[in-house]
Protein backbone atom coordinates (compact mmCIF):
# COMPACT_ATOMS: atom_id res chain seq x y z
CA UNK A 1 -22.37 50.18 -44.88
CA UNK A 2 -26.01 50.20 -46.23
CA UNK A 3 -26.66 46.85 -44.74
CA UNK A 4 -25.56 47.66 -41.37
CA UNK A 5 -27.53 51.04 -41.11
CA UNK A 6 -30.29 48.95 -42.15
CA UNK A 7 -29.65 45.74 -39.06
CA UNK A 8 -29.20 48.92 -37.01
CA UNK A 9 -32.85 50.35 -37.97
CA UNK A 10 -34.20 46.57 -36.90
CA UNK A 11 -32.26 46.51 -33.97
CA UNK A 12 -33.86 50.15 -32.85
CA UNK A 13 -37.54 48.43 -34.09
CA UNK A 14 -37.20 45.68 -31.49
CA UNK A 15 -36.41 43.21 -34.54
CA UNK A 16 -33.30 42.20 -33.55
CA UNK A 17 -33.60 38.38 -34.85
CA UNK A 18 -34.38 39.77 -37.94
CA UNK A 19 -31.66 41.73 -37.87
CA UNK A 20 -29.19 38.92 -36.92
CA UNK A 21 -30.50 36.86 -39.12
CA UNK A 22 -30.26 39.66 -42.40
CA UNK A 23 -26.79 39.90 -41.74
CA UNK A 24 -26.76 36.16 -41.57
CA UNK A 25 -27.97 35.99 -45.03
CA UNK A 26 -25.20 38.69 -46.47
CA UNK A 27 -22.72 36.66 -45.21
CA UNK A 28 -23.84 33.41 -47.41
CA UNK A 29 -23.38 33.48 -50.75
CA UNK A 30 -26.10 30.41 -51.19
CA UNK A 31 -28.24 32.48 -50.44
CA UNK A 32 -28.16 35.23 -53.74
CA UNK A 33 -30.35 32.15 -55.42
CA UNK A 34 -32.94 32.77 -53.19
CA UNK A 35 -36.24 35.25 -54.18
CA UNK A 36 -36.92 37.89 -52.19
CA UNK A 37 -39.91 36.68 -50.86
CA UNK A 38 -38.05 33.15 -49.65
CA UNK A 39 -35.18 35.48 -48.11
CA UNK A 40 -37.94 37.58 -46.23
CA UNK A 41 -39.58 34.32 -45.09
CA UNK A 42 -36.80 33.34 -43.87
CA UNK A 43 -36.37 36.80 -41.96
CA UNK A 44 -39.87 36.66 -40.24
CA UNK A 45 -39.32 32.51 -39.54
CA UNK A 46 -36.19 33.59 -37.83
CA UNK A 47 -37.75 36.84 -35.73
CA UNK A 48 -40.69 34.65 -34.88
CA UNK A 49 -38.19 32.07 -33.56
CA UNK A 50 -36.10 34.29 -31.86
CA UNK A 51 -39.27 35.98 -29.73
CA UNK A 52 -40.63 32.52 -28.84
CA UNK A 53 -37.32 31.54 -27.53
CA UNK A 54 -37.22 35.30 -25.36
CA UNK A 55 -40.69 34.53 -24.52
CA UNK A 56 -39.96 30.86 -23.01
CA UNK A 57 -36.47 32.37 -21.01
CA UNK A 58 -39.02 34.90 -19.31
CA UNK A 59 -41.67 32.29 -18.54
CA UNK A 60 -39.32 29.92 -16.97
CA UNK A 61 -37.65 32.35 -14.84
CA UNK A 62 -40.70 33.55 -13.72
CA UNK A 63 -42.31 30.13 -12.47
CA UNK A 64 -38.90 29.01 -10.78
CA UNK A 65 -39.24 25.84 -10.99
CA UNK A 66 -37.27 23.90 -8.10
CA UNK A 67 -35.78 21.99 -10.70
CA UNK A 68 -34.69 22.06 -14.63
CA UNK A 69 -37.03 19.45 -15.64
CA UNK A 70 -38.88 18.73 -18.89
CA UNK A 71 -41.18 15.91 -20.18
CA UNK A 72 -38.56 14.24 -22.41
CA UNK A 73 -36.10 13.05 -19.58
CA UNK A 74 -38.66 11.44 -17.34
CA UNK A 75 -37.21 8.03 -16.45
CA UNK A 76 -39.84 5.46 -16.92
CA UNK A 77 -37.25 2.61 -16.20
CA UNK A 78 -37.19 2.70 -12.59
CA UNK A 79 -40.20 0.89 -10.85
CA UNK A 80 -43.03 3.42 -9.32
CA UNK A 81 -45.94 2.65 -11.47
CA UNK A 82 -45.55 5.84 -13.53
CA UNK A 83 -47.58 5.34 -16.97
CA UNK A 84 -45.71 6.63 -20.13
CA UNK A 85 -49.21 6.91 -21.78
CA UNK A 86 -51.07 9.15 -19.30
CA UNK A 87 -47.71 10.95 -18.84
CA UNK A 88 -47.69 11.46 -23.08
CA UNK A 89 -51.72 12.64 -22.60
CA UNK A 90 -50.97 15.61 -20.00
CA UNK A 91 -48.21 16.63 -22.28
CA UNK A 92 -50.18 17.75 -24.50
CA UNK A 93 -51.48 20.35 -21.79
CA UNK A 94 -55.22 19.99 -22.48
CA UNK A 95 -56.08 19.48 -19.19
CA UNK A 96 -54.85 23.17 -18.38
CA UNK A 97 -56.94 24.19 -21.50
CA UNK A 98 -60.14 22.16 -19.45
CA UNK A 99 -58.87 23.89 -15.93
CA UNK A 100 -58.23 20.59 -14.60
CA UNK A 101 -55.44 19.81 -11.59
CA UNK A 102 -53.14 17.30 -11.41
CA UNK A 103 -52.51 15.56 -7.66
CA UNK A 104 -48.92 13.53 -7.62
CA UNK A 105 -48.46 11.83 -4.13
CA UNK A 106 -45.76 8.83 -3.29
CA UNK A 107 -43.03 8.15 -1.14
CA UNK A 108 -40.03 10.58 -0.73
CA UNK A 109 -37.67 10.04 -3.30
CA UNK A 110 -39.78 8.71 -6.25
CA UNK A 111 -39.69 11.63 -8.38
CA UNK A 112 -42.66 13.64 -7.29
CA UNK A 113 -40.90 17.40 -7.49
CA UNK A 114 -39.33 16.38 -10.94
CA UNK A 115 -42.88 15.39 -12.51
CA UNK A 116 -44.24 18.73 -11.27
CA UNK A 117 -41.24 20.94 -12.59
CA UNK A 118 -41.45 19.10 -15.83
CA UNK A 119 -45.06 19.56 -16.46
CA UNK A 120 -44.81 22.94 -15.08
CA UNK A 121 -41.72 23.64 -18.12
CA UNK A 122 -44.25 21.74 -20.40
CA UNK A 123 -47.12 24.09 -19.56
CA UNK A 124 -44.62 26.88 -20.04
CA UNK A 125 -43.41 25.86 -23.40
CA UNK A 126 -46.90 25.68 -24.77
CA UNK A 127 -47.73 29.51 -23.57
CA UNK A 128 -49.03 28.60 -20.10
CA UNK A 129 -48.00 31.29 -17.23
CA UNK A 130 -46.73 28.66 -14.64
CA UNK A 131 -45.53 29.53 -10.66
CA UNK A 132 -44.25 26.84 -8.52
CA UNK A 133 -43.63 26.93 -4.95
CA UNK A 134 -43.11 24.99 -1.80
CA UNK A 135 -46.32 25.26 0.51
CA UNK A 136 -43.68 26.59 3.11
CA UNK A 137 -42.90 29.33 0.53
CA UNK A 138 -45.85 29.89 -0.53
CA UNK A 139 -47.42 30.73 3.09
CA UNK A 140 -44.35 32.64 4.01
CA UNK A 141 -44.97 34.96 0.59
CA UNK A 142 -48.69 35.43 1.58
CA UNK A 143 -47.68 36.58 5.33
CA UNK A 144 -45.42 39.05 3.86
CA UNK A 145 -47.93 40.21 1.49
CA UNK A 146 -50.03 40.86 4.40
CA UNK A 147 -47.53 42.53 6.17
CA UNK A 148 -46.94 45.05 3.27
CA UNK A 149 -50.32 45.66 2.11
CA UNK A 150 -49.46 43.60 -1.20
CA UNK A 151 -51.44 40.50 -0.67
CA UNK A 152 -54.99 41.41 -2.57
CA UNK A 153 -51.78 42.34 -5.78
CA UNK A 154 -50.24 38.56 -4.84
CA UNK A 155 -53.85 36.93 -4.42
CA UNK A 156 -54.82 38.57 -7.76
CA UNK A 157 -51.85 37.26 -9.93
CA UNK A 158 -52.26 33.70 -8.81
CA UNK A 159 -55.56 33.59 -9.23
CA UNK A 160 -54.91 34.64 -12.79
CA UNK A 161 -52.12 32.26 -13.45
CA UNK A 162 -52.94 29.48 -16.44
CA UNK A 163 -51.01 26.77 -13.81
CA UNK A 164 -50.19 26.90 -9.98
CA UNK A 165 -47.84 24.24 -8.76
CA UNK A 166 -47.77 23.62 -4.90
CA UNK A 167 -45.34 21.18 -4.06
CA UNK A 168 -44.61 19.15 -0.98
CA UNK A 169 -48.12 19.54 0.62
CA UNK A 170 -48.80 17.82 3.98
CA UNK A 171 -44.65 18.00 4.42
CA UNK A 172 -45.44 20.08 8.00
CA UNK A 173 -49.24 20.62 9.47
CA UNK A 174 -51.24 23.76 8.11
CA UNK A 175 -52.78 25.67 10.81
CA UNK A 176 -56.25 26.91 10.86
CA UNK A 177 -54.82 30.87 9.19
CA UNK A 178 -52.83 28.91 6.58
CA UNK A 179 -55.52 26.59 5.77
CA UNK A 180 -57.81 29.70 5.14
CA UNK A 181 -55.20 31.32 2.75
CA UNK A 182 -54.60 28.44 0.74
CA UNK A 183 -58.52 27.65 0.37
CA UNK A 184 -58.84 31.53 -0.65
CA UNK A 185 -55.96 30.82 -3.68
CA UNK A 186 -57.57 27.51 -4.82
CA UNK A 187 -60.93 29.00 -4.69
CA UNK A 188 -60.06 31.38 -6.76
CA UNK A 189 -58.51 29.53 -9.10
CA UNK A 190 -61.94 26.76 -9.43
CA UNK A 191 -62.44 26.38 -13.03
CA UNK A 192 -60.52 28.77 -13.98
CA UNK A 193 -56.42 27.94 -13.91
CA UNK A 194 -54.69 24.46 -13.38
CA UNK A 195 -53.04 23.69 -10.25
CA UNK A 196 -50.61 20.77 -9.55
CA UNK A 197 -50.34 19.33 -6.13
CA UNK A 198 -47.30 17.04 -4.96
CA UNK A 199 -47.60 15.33 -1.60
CA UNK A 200 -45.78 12.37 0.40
CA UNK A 201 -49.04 11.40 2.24
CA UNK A 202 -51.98 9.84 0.10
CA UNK A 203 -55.23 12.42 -0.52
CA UNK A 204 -57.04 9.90 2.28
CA UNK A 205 -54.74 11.10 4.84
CA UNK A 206 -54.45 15.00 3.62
CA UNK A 207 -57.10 15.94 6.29
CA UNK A 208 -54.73 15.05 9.26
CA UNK A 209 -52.02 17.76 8.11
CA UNK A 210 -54.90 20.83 8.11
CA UNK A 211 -56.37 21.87 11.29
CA UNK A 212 -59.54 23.14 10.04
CA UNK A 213 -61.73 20.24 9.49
CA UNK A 214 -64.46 22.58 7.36
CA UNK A 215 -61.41 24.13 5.52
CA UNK A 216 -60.22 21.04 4.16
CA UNK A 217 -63.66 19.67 3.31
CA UNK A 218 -63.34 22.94 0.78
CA UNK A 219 -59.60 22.31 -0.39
CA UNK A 220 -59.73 18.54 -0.82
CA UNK A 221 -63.47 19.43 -3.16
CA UNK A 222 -61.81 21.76 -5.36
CA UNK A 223 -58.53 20.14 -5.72
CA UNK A 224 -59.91 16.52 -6.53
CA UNK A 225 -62.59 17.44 -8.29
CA UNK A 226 -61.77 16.73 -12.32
CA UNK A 227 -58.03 15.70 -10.93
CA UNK A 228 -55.60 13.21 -12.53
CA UNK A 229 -53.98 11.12 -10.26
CA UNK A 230 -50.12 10.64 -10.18
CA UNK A 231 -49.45 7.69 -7.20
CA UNK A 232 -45.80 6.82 -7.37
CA UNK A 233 -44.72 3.63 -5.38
CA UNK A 234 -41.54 2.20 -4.72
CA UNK A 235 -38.15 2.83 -3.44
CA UNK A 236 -36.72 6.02 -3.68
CA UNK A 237 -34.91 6.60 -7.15
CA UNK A 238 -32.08 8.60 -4.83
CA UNK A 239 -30.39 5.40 -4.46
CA UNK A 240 -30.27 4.26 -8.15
CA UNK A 241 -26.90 5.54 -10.03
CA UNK A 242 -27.29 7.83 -12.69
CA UNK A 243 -28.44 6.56 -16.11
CA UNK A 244 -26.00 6.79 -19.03
């Protein structure tokens, strides 16, 4: 009875992997060898575990990724020119440490959204706040800020966001209003968050999708600038069957 008053008390401390984790212990007779200080170690391990694991659920639900991808599935198999070594250096996230963008372009099909996602999850795992979205998204989200007087609140939050992930740039032409918002988001964001862009057309040809001329001078500046380049070749990876 004593014992489950005292999960209870956890439980109503906000401890509940500790709690779990005391009953856990009654239930084991192994574990009447232990000292008390290796059975409360093994309390706190299991608490500390448990609020990491809340903590990762809440970041990955609040990027919404596209996807469920992470950096241990990528396929390096199929032919696109993807390096397993620069791919094993940005896993380590210190370019988001440095404030430094990653651009992935390449043909449909090659695996551009599923790099993004999975070093978006990456970023997340390692305590990064992360938010992916579709340029389409993403513009349609700022017009309806605008339209409810909640844009400077949506303008703020990226701008303090550890890693922005815009995917399918270039998909559909930016007009001159667009290309204005999206300059204010990455401006604010220059040296001081990460931002991943994914894009069919190669950064040469980016200037023909934004209608603004001067505008995309000041994108294309502060997204290249200190940027590590992702260019995927090959045939789409849609047509290969799945690996076993």
């Amino acid at each position: 009875m004593l014992a489950h008053q005292t999960a209870e008390k956890l439980k109503k401390m906000r401890l509940p992997g500790m709690a779990e984790a005391f009953l856990n212990q009654l239930s084991q007779p192994s574990n009447t060898t232990m000292s008390f200080e290796e059975k409360l170690g093994l309390l706190v391990d299991y608490e500390w575990t448990h609020r990491q694991n809340r903590k990762l659920e809440r970041m990955l639900k609040k990027a919404s990724f596209k996807i469920s991808a992470c950096m241990e599935d990528i396929d390096y198999q199929h032919p696109r020119e993807l390096d397993r070594k620069v791919m094993e250096n940005l896993s380590t996230c210190q370019w988001i440490l440095s404030a430094q963008n990653v651009i992935i372009t390449g043909p449909t099909g090659t695996g551009k959204t599923y790099l993004s996602c999975a070093l978006g999850n990456q970023g997340c795992r390692q305590g990064f706040s992360t938010r992916y979205f579709q340029v389409s998204k993403l513009l349609s989200k700022i017009n309806m800020a605008k339209g409810d007087g909640t844009l400077p609140k949506l303008l703020n939050e990226l701008a303090k966001t550890d890693l922005l992930v815009i995917d399918d740039f270039g998909l559909a032409p930016i007009n001159a209003p667009e290309s204005r918002d999206i300059l204010e988001i990455i401006d604010d964001r220059y040296q001081r968050g990460s931002t991943i862009v994914s894009a069919q057309l190669p950064v040469e040809h980016w200037h023909e999708t934004i209608a603004d001329p001067t505008v995309a001078d000041a994108i294309l500046d502060r997204v290249i600038h200190n940027a590590h380049k992702l260019i995927l070749k090959g045939d789409t990876m849609r047509k290969c069957p799945p690996r076993s």
